[in-house]
Protein backbone atom coordinates (compact mmCIF):
# COMPACT_ATOMS: atom_id res chain seq x y z
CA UNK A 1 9.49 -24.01 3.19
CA UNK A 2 13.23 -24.15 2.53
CA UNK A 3 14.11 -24.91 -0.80
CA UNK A 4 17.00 -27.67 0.28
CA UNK A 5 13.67 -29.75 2.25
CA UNK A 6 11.64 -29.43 -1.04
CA UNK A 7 14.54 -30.90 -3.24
CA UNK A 8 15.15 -33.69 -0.59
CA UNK A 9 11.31 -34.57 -0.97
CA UNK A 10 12.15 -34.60 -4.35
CA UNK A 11 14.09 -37.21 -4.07
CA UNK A 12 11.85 -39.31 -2.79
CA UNK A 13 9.60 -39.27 -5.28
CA UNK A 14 9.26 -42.27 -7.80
CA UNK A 15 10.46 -41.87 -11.24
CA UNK A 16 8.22 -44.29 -12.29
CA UNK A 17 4.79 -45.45 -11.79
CA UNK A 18 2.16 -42.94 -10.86
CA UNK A 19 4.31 -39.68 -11.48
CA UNK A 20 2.52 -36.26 -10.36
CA UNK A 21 0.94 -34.48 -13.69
CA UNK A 22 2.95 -31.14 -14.13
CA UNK A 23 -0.45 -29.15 -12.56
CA UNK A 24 0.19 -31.10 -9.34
CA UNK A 25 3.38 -30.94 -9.11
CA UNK A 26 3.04 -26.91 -9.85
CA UNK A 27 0.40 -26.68 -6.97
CA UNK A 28 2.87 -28.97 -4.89
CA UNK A 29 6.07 -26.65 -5.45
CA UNK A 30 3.89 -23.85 -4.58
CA UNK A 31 3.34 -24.91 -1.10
CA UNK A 32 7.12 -24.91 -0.41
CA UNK A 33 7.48 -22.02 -2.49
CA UNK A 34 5.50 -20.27 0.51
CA UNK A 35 7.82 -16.86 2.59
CA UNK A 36 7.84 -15.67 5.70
CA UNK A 37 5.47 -12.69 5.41
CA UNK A 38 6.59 -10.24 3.83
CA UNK A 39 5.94 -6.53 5.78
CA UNK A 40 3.19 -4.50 4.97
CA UNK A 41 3.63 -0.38 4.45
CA UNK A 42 1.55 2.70 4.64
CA UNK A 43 2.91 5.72 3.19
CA UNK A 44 1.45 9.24 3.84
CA UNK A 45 2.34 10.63 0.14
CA UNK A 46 1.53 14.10 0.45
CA UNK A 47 2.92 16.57 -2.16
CA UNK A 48 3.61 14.95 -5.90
CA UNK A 49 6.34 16.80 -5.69
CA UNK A 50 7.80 14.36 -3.53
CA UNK A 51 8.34 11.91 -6.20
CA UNK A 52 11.24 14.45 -7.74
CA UNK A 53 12.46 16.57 -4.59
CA UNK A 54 15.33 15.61 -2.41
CA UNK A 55 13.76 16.08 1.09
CA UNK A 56 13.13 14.32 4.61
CA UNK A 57 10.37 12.30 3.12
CA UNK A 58 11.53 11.09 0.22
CA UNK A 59 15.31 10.03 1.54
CA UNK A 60 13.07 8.13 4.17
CA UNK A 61 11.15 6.39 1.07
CA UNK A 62 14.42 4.87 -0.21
CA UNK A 63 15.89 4.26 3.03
CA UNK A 64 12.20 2.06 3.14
CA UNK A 65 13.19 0.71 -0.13
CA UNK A 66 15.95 -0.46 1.05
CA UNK A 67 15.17 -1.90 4.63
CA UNK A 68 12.93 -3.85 3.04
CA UNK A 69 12.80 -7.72 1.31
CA UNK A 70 13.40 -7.43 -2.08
CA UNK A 71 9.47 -8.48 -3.00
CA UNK A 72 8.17 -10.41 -6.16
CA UNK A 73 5.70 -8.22 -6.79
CA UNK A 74 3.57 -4.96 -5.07
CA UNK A 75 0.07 -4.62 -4.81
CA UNK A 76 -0.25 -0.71 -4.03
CA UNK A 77 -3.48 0.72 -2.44
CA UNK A 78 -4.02 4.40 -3.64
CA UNK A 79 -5.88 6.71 -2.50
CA UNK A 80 -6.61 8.14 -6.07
CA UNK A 81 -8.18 5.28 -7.97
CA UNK A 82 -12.21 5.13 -6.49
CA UNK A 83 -14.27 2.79 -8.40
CA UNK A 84 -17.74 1.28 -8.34
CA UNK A 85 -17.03 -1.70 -7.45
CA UNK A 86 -13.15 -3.57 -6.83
CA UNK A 87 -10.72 -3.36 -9.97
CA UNK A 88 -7.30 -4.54 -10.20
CA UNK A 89 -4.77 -3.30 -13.15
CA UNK A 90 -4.09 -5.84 -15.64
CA UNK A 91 -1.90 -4.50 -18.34
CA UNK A 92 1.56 -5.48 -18.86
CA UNK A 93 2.73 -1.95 -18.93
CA UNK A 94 0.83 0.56 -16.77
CA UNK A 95 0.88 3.81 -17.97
CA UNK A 96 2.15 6.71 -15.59
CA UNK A 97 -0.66 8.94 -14.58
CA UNK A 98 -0.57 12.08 -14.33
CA UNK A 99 -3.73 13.04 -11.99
CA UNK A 100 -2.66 16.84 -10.84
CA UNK A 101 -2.50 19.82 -12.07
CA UNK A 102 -0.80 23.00 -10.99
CA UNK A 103 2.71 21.50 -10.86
CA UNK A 104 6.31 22.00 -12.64
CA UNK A 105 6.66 20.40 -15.68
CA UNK A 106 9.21 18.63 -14.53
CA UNK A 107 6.81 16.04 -12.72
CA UNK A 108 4.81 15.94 -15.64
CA UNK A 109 7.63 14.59 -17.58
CA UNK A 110 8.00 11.97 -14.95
CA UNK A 111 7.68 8.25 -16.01
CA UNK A 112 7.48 5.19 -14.13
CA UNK A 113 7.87 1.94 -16.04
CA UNK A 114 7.60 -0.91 -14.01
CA UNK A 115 5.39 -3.68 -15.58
CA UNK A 116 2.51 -4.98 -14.46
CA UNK A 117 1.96 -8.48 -13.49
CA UNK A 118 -0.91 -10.93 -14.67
CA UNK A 119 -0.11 -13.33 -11.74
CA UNK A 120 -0.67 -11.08 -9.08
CA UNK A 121 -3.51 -9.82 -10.89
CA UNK A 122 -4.64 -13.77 -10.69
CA UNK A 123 -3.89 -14.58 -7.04
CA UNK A 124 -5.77 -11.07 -6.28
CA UNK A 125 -8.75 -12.38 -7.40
CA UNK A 126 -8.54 -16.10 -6.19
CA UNK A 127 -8.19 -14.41 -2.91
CA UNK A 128 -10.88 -12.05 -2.31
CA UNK A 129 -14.18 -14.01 -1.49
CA UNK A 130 -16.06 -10.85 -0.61
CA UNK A 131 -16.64 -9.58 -3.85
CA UNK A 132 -16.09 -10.54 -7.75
CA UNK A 133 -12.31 -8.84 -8.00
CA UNK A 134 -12.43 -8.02 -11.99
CA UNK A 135 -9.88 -6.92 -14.10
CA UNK A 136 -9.40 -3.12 -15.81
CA UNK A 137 -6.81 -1.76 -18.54
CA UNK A 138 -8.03 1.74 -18.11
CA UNK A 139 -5.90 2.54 -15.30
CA UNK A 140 -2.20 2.40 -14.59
CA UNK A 141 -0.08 3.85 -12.00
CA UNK A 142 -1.28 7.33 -10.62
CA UNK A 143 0.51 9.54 -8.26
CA UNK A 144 -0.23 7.84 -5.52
CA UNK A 145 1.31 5.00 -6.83
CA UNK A 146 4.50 5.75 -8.21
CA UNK A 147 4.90 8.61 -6.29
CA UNK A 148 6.26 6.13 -3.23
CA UNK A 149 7.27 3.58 -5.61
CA UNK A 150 9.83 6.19 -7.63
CA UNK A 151 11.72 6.43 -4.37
CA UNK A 152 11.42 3.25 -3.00
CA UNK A 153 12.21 1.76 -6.10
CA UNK A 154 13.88 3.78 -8.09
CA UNK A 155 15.19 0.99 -11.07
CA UNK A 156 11.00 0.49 -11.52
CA UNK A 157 12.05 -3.57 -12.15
CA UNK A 158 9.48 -4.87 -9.67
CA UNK A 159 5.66 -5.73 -10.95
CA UNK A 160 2.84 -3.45 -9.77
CA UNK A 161 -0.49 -3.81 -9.57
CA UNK A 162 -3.04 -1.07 -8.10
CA UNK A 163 -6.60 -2.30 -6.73
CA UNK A 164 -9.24 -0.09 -6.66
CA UNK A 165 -11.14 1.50 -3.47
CA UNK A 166 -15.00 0.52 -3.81
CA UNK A 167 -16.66 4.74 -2.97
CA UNK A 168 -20.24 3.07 -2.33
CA UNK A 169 -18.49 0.38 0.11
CA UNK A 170 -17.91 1.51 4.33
CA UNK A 171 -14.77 1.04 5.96
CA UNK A 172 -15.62 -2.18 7.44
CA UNK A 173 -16.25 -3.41 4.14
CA UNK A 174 -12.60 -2.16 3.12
CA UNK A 175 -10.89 -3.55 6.41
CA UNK A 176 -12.75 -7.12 5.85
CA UNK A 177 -11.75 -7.19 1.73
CA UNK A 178 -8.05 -6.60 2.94
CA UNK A 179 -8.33 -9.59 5.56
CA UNK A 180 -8.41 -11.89 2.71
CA UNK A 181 -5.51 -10.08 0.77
CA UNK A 182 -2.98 -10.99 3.68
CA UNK A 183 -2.52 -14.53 1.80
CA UNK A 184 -0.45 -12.33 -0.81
CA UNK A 185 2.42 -11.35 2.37
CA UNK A 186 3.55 -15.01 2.42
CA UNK A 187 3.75 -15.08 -1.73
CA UNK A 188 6.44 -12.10 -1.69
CA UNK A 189 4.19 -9.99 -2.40
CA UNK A 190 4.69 -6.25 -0.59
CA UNK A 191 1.02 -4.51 0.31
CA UNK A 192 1.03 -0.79 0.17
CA UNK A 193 -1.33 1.44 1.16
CA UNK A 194 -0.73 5.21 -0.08
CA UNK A 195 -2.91 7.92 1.54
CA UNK A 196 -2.50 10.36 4.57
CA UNK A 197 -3.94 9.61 7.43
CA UNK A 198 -4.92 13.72 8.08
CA UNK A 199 -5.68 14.87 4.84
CA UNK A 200 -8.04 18.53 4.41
CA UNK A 201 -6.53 20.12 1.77
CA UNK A 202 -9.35 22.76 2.25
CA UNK A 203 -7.58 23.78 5.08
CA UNK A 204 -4.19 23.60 4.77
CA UNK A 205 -2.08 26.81 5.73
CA UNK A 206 0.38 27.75 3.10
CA UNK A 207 4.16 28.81 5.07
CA UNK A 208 5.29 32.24 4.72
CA UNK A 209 8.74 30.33 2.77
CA UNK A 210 6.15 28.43 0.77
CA UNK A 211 7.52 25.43 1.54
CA UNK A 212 4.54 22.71 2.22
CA UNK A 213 6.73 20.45 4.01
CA UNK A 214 7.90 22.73 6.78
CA UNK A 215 6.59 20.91 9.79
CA UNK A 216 3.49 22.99 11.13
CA UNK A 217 0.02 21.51 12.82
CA UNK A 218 -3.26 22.60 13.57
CA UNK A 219 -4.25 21.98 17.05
CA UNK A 220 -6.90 19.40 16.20
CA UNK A 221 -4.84 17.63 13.40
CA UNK A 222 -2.52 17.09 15.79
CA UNK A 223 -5.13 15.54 17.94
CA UNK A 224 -6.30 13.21 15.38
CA UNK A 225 -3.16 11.98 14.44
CA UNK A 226 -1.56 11.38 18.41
CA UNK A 227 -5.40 9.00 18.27
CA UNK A 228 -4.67 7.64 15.17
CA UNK A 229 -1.95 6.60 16.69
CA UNK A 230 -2.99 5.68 19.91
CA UNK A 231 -5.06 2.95 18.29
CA UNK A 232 -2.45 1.40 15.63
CA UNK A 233 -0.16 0.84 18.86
CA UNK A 234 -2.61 -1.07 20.93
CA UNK A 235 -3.76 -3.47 17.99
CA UNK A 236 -6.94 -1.64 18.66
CA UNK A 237 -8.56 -1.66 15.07
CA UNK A 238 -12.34 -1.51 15.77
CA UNK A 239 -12.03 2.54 16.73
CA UNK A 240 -10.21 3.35 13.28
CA UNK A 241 -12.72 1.52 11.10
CA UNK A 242 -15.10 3.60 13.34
CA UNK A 243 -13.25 6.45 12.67
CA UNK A 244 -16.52 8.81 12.26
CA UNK A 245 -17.18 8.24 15.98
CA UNK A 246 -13.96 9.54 17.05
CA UNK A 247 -15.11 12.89 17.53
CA UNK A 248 -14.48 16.68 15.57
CA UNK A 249 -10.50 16.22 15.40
CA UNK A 250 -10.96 13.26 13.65
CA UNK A 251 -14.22 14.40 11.37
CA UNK A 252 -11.68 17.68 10.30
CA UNK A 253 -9.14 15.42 9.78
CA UNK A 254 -10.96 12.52 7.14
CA UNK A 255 -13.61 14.79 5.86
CA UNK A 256 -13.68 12.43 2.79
CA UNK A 257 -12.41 9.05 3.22
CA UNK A 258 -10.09 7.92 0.57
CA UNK A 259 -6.52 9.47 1.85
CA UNK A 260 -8.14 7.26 5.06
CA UNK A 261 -9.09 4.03 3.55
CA UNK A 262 -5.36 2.70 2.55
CA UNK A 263 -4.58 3.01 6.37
CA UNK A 264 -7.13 0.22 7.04
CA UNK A 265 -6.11 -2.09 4.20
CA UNK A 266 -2.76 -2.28 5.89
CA UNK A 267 -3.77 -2.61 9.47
CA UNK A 268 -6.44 -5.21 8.29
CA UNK A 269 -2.74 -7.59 7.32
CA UNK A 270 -1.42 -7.00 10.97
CA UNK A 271 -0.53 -10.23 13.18
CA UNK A 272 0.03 -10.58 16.26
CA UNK A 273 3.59 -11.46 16.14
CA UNK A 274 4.02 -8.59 13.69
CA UNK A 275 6.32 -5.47 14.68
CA UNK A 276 5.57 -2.07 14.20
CA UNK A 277 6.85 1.38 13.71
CA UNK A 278 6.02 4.63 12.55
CA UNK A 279 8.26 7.24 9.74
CA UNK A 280 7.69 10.64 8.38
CA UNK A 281 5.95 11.40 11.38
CA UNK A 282 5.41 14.66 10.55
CA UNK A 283 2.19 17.50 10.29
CA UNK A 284 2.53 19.78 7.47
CA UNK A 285 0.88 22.38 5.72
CA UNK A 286 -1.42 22.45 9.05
CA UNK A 287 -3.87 20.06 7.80
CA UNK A 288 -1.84 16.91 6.33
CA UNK A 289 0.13 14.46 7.95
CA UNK A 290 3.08 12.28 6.41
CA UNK A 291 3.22 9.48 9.34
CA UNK A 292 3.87 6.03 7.76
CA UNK A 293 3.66 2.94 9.64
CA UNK A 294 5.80 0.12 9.18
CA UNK A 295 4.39 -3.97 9.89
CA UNK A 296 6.31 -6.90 9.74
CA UNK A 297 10.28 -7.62 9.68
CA UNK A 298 12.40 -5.89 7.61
């Protein structure tokens, strides 16, 4: 609601008399305080390394960054925090993971200090009915995390949360969790999943220049990913919560599901009115892709 109509009701309120108790009026102002929805993002994250190089992906990150609203807070969807059971961060400063190894020292020395946020932390919770949402101060941001957010964001001044991906839960139970997050888009709060949606490191194919994002497919990640997107196009969801069933491309392609699962926690915020588009639409290392798929208005 505009904020010009909420001062005019204001107004009309009596000064006297049977005034609103400051809770009220809190829950009141909320209602107006309500957005359009914000848009929703999944980013294929591929190599750490991305969070430090200047390539095609991460110049499309910040030209994200910048397309999009300004939001009051993120609640990011990584691929790298599996739980028993659904966690959200709660600390007021998230540590910056480092959850690799093998890599310069230079990412390593990377830090990411965007606080945390004990209200989004709250509304998380109220909103998921599916499951008791609780609380943990054992994580922080891992590379999944501020990987995207580093370019996206680069002055780390918005509040992060991460929440967790339940390994003993099936995608359905993912996709139907997420339905009740989609409250958060019209609180200014950005959703982003981080994954890939073809991710077999197993068998990736190292370039001859060594460089793992030179553009270069398998034949049946390829495959996978022209169904993957197939599906997101059409508003079709019930084949890519299904995924399993979508034959040996797609089995090659998600032989483990976490890289997957962000995907469906953004799809599951989709509306009908909502536009989409796809970036980084690229295969690399033969057995990863770095598509991204934009809902909502930017």
């Amino acid at each position: 609601m505009h904020r010009a109509h909420f001062l005019r009701l204001m107004g009309m309120l009596p000064l006297t008399g049977a005034a609103m108790q400051l809770q009220d009026l809190r829950r009141f102002s909320d209602t107006f305080a309500a957005t359009d929805p914000m848009p929703v993002l999944f980013v294929g994250h591929g190599s750490p390394m991305n969070a430090i190089e200047d390539n095609v992906f991460s110049r499309e990150m910040k030209a994200m960054g910048q397309k999009v609203p300004k939001p009051k807070a993120i609640l990011m969807v990584s691929a790298h925090w599996e739980t028993k059971g659904t966690f959200v961060t709660a600390q007021e400063k998230p540590p910056t993971i480092h959850d690799f190894g093998g890599f310069p020292q230079a990412l390593f020395d990377v830090q990411y200090p965007a606080p945390g946020s004990k209200w989004l932390a709250g509304e998380t919770k109220a909103a998921v009915k599916k499951t008791t949402v609780a609380e943990s101060n054992d994580w922080g941001f891992d590379h999944g995390c501020w990987s995207v957010t580093r370019n996206m964001f680069p002055g780390a001044d918005i509040p992060i949360i991460q929440i967790s991906l339940d390994y003993s839960q099936p995608p359905q139970y993912h996709y139907d969790l997420a339905k009740e997050l989609a409250v958060l888009r019209r609180k200014g709060v950005l959703i982003v999943g981080s994954g890939n949606m073809v991710h077999n490191l197993g068998r990736m194919v190292i370039p001859s220049n060594g460089d793992l994002n030179s553009p270069y497919g398998l034949d049946w990640a390829l495959e996978a990913r022209s169904l993957f997107k197939k599906h997101i196009e059409s508003g079709n969801h019930s084949p890519l919560i299904g995924y399993k069933n979508l034959g040996r491309a797609v089995q090659l392609s998600v032989p483990t599901p976490e890289h997957y699962l962000p995907l469906l926690y953004v799809l599951a915020q989709q509306e009908k009115t909502d536009q989409l588009s796809f970036f980084n639409d690229v295969a690399v290392a033969g057995s990863l892709t770095m598509t991204s798929v934009l809902i909502g208005k930017v």
